[in-house]
Each structure stands twice: as C-alpha cells, then as structure tokens.
N, C-alpha and C. Protein backbone atom coordinates (compact mmCIF):
# COMPACT_ATOMS: atom_id res chain seq x y z
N UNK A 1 -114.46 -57.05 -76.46
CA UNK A 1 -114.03 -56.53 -75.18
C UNK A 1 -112.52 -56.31 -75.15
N UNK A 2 -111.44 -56.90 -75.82
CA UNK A 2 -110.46 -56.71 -75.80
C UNK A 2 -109.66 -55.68 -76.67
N UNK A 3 -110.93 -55.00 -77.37
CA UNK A 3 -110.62 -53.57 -78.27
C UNK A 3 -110.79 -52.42 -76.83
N UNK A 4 -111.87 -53.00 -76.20
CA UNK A 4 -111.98 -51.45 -75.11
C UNK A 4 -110.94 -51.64 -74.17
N UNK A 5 -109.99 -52.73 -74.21
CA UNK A 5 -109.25 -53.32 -72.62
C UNK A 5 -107.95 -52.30 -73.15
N UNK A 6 -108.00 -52.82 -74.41
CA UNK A 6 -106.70 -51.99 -74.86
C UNK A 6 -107.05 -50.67 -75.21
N UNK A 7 -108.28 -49.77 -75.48
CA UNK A 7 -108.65 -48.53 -75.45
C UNK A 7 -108.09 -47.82 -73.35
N UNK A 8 -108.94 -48.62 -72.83
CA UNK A 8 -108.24 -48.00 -72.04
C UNK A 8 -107.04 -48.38 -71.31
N UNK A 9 -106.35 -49.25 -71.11
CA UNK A 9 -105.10 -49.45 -70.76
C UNK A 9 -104.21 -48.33 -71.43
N UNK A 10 -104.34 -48.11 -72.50
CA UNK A 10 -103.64 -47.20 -73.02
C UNK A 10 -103.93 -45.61 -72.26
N UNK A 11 -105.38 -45.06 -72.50
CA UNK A 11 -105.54 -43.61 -72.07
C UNK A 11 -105.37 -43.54 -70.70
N UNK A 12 -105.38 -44.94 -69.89
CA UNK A 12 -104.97 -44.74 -68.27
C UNK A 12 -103.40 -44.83 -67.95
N UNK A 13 -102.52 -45.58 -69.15
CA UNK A 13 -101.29 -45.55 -68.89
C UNK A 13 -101.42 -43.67 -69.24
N UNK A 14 -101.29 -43.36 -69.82
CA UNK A 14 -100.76 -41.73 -70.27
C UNK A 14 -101.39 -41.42 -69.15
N UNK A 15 -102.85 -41.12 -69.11
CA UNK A 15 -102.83 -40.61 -67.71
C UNK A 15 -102.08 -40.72 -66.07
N UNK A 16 -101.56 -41.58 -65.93
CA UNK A 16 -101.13 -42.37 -64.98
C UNK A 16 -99.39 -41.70 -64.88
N UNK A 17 -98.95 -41.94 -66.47
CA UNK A 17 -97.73 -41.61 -66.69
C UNK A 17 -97.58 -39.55 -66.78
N UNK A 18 -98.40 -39.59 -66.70
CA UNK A 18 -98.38 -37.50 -66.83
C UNK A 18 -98.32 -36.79 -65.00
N UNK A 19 -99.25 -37.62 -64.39
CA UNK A 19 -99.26 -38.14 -63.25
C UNK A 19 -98.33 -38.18 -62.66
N UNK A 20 -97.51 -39.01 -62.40
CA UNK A 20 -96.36 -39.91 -61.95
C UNK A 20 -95.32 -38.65 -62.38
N UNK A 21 -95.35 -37.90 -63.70
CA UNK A 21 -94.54 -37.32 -63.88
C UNK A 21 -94.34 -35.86 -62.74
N UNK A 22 -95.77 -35.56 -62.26
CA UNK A 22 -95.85 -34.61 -61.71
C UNK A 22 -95.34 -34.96 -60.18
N UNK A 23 -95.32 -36.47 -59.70
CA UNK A 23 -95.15 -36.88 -58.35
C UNK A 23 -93.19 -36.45 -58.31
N UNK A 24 -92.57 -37.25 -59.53
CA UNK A 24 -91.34 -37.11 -59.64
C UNK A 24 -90.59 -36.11 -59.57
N UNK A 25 -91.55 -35.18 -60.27
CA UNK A 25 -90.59 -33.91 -60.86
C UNK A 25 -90.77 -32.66 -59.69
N UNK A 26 -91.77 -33.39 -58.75
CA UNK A 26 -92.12 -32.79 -57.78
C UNK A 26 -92.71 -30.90 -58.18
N UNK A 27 -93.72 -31.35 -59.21
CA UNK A 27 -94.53 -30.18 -59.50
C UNK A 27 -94.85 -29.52 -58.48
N UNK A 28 -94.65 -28.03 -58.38
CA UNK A 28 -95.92 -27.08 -57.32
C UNK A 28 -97.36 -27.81 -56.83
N UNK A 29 -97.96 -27.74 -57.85
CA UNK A 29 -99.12 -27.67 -57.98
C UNK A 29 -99.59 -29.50 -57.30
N UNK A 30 -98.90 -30.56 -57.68
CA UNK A 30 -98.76 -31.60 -57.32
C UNK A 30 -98.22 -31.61 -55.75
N UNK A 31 -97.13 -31.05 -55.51
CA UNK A 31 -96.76 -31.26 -54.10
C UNK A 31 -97.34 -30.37 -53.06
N UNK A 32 -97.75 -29.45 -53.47
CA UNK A 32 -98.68 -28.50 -52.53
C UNK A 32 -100.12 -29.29 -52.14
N UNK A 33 -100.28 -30.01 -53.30
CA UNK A 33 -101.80 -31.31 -52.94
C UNK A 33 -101.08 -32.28 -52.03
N UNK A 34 -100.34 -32.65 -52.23
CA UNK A 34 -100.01 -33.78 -51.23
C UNK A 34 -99.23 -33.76 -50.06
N UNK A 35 -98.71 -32.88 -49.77
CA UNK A 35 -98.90 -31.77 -48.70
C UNK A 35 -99.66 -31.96 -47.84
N UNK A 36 -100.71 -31.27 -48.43
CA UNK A 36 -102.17 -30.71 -47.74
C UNK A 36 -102.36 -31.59 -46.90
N UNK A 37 -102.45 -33.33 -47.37
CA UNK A 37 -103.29 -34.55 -47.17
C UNK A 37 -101.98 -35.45 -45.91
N UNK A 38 -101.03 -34.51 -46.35
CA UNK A 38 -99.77 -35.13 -45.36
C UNK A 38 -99.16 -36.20 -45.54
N UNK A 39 -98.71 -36.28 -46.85
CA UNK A 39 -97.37 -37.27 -47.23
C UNK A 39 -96.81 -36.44 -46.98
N UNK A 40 -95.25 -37.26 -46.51
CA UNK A 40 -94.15 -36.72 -46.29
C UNK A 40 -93.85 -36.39 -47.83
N UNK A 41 -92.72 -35.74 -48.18
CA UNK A 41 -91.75 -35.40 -49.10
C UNK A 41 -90.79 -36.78 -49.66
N UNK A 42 -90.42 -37.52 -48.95
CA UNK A 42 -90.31 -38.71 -49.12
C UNK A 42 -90.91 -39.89 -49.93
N UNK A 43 -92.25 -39.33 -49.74
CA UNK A 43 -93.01 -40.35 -50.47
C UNK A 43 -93.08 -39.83 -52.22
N UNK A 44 -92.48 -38.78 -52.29
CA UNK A 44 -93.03 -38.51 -53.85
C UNK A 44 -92.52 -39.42 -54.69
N UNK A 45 -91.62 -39.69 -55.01
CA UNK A 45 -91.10 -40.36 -55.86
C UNK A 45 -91.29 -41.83 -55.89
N UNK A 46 -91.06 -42.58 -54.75
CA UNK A 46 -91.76 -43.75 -54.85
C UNK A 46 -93.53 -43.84 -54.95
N UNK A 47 -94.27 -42.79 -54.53
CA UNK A 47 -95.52 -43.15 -55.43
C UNK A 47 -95.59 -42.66 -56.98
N UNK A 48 -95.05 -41.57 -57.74
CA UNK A 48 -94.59 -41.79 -59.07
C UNK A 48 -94.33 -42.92 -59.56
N UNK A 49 -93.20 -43.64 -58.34
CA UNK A 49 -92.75 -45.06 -59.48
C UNK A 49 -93.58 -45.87 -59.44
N UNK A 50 -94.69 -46.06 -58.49
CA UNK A 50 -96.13 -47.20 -58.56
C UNK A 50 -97.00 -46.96 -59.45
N UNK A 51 -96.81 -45.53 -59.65
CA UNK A 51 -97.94 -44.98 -60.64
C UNK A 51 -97.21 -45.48 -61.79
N UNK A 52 -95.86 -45.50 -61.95
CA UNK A 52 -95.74 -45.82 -64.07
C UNK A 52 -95.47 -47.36 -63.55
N UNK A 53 -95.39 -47.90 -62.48
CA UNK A 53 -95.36 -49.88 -62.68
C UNK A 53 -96.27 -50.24 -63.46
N UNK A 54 -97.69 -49.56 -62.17
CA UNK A 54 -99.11 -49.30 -62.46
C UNK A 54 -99.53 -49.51 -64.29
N UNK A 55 -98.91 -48.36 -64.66
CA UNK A 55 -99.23 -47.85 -66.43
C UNK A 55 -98.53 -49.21 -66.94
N UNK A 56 -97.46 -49.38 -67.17
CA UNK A 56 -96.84 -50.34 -67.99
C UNK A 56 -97.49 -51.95 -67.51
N UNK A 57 -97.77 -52.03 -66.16
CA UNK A 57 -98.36 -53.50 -65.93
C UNK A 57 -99.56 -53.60 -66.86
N UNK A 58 -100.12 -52.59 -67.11
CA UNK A 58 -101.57 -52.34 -67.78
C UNK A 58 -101.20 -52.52 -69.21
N UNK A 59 -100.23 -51.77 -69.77
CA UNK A 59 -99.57 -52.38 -70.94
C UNK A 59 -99.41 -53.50 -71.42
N UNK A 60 -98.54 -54.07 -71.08
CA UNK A 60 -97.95 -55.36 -70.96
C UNK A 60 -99.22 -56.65 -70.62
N UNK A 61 -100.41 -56.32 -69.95
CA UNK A 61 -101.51 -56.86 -69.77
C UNK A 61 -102.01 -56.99 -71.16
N UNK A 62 -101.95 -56.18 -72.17
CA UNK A 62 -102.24 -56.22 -73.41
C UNK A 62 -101.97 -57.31 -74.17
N UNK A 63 -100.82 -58.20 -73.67
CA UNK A 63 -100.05 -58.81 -74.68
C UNK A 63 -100.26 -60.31 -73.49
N UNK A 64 -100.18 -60.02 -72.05
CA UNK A 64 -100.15 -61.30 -71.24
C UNK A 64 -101.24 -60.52 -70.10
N UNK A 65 -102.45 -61.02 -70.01
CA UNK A 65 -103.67 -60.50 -69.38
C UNK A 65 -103.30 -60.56 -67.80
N UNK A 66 -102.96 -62.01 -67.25
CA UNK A 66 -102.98 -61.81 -65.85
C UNK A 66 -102.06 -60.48 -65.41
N UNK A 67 -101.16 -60.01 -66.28
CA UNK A 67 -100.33 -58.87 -65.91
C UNK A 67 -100.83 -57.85 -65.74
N UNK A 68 -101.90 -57.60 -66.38
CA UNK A 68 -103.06 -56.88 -66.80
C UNK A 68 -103.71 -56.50 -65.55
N UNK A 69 -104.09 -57.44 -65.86
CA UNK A 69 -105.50 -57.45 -63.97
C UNK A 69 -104.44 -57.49 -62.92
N UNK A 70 -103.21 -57.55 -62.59
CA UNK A 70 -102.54 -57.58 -61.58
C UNK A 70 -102.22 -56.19 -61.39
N UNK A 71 -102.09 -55.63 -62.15
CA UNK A 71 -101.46 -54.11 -62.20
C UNK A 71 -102.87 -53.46 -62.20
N UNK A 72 -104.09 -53.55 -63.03
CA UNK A 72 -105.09 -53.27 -62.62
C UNK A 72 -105.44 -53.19 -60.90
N UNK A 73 -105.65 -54.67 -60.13
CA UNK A 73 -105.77 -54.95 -59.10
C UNK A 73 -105.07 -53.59 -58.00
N UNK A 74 -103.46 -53.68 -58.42
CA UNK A 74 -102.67 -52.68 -57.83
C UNK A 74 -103.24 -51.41 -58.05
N UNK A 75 -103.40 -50.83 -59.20
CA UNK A 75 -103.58 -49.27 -59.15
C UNK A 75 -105.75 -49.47 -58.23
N UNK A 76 -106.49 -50.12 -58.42
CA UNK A 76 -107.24 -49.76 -57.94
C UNK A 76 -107.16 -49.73 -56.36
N UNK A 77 -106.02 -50.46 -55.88
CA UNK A 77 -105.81 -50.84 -54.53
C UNK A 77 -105.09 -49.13 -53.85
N UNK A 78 -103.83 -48.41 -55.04
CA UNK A 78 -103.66 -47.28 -54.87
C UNK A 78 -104.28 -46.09 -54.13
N UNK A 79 -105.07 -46.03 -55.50
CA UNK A 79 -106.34 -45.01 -55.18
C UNK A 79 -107.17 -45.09 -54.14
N UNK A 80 -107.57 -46.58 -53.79
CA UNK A 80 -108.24 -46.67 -52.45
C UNK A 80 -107.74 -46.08 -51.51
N UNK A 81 -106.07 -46.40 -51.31
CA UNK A 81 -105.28 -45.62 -50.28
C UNK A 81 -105.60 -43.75 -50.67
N UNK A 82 -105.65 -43.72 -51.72
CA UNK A 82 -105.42 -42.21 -51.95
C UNK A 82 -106.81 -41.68 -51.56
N UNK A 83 -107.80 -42.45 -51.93
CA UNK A 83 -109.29 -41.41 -51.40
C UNK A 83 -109.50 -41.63 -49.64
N UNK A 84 -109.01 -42.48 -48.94
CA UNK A 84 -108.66 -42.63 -47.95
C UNK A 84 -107.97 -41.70 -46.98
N UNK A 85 -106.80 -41.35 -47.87
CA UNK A 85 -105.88 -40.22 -47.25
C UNK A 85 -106.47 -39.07 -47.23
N UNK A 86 -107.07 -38.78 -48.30
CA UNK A 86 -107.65 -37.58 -48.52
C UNK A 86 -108.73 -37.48 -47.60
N UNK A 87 -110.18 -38.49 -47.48
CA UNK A 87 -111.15 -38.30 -46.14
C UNK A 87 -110.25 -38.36 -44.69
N UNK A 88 -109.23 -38.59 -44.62
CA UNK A 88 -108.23 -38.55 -43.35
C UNK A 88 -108.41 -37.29 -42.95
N UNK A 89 -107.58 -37.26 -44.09
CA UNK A 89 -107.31 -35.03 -44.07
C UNK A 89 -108.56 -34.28 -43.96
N UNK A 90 -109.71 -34.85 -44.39
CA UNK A 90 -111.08 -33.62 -44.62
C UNK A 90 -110.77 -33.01 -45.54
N UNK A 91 -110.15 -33.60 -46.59
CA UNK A 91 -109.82 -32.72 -47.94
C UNK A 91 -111.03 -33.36 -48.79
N UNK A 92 -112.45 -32.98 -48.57
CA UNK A 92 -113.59 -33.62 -49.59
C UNK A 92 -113.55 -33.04 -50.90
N UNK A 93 -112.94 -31.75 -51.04
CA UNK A 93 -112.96 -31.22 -52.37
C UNK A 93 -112.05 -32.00 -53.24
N UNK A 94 -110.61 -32.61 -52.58
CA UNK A 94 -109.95 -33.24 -53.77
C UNK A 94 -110.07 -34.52 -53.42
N UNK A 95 -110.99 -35.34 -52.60
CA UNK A 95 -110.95 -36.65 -52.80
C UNK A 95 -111.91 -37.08 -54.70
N UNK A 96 -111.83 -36.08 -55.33
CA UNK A 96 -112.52 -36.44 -56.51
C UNK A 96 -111.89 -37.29 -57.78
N UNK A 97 -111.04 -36.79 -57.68
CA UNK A 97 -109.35 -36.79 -58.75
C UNK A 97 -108.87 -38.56 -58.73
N UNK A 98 -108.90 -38.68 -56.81
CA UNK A 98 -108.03 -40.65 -57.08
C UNK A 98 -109.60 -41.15 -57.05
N UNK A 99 -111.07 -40.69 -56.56
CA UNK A 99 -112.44 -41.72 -56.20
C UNK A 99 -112.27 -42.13 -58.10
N UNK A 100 -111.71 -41.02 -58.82
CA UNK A 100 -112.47 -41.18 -60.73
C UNK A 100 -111.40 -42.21 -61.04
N UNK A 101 -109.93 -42.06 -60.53
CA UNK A 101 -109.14 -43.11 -60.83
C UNK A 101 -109.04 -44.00 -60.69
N UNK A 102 -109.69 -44.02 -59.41
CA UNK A 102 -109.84 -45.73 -58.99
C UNK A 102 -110.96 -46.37 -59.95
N UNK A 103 -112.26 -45.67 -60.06
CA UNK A 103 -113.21 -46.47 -60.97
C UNK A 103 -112.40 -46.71 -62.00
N UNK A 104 -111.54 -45.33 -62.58
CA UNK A 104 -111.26 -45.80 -64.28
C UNK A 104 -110.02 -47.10 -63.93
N UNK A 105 -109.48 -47.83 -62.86
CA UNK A 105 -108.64 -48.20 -62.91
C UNK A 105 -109.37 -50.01 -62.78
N UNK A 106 -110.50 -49.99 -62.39
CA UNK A 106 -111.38 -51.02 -62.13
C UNK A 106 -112.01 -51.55 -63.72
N UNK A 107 -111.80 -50.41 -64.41
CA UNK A 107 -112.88 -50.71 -65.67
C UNK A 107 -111.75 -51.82 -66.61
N UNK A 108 -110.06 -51.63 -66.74
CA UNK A 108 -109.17 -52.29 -67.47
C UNK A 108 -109.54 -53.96 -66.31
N UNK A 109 -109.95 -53.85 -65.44
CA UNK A 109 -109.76 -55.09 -64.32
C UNK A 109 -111.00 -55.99 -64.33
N UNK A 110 -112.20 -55.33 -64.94
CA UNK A 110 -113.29 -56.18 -65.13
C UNK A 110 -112.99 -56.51 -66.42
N UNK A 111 -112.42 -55.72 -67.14
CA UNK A 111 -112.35 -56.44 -68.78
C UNK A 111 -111.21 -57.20 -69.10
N UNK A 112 -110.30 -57.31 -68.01
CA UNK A 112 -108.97 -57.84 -68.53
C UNK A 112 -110.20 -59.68 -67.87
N UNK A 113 -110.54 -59.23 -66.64
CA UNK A 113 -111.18 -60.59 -66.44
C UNK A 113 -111.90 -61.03 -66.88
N UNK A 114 -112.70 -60.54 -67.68
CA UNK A 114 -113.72 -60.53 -69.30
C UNK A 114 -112.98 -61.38 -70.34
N UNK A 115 -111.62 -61.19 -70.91
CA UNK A 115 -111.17 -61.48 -71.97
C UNK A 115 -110.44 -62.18 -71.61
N UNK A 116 -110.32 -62.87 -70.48
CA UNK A 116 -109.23 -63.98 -70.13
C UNK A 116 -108.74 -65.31 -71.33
C-alpha cells in the first residue's frame, strides 16, 4: 500500500501543482471558470497557494505520514468547498473537475491511514 500512496501523492501533487499554476498566473481559461461560480479576483492566488501546500503536504507525507493524511484531509476538505460553490452557482456542468478531485484526494487519505 505504500507503493500506491506514493504512486499517487505524486500524480496528484503535479496535478494539483499545474492547477495552482493556472489559479496564480491567473489563466483565461481558469479565471473565466471561477468567475462564473463567483470568487472574487482576490481569491486567486491564495487558493493556488492551498493548492501547492495541498501537493507538497502530500509529498512530504511520503517520508512523515501524519503530514500526509493532514494535507490529504485539507485538499479533500477544498474540493468539498469547490463542488459546493459550483452547485451554489448551478454550474452542474463543471461541478465535475473538483467532485473527481476530491475522490482522487481521499484515495492518498485512506492509504496514508492504511500504512500508518
């Protein structure tokens, strides 16, 4: 179990971190979505920076587990907010994107508590 913890901690940090990059750099295509759902402009960058805490807590979980599942804990707690925001808005077409992140963010959090 601690071959798949670190399989995905890793492909969710990159994901997470490509992500985050788009919150920061304040992509089109990224800020026109969050927009839609009605964050302020304000918020971009500090949810970028939760998103790479997020990635590297998951990292670093690799090497010291409770860090692991704590940052796990956090990003699934994220996404909850994010599929949330999105049924706020009546945006059902993109609540798809944080409902997949949050599961994939649950799967490092049952196995980090697996391999304790």
């Amino acid at each position: 179990m601690f071959i798949a913890y670190v399989v995905l901690a890793v492909l969710l940090s990159l994901m997470l971190f490509g992500s985050a990059r788009g919150d920061i750099t304040r992509d089109p295509k990224v800020t026109e979505q969050l927009k839609a759902v009605g964050v302020p402009d304000s918020w971009f960058v500090p949810l970028g920076l939760v998103k790479i805490a997020g990635a590297l807590g998951l990292l670093a979980g690799i090497l010291y587990r409770p860090l692991g599942i704590a940052a796990a804990i956090g990003l699934v707690l994220y996404f909850v907010g994010a599929v949330v925001t999105h049924l706020r808005a009546g945006d059902k077409k993109g609540v798809g994107a944080p409902t997949a992140i949050m599961l994939a963010s649950a799967a490092p959090l049952v196995l980090g508590l697996a391999t304790i």
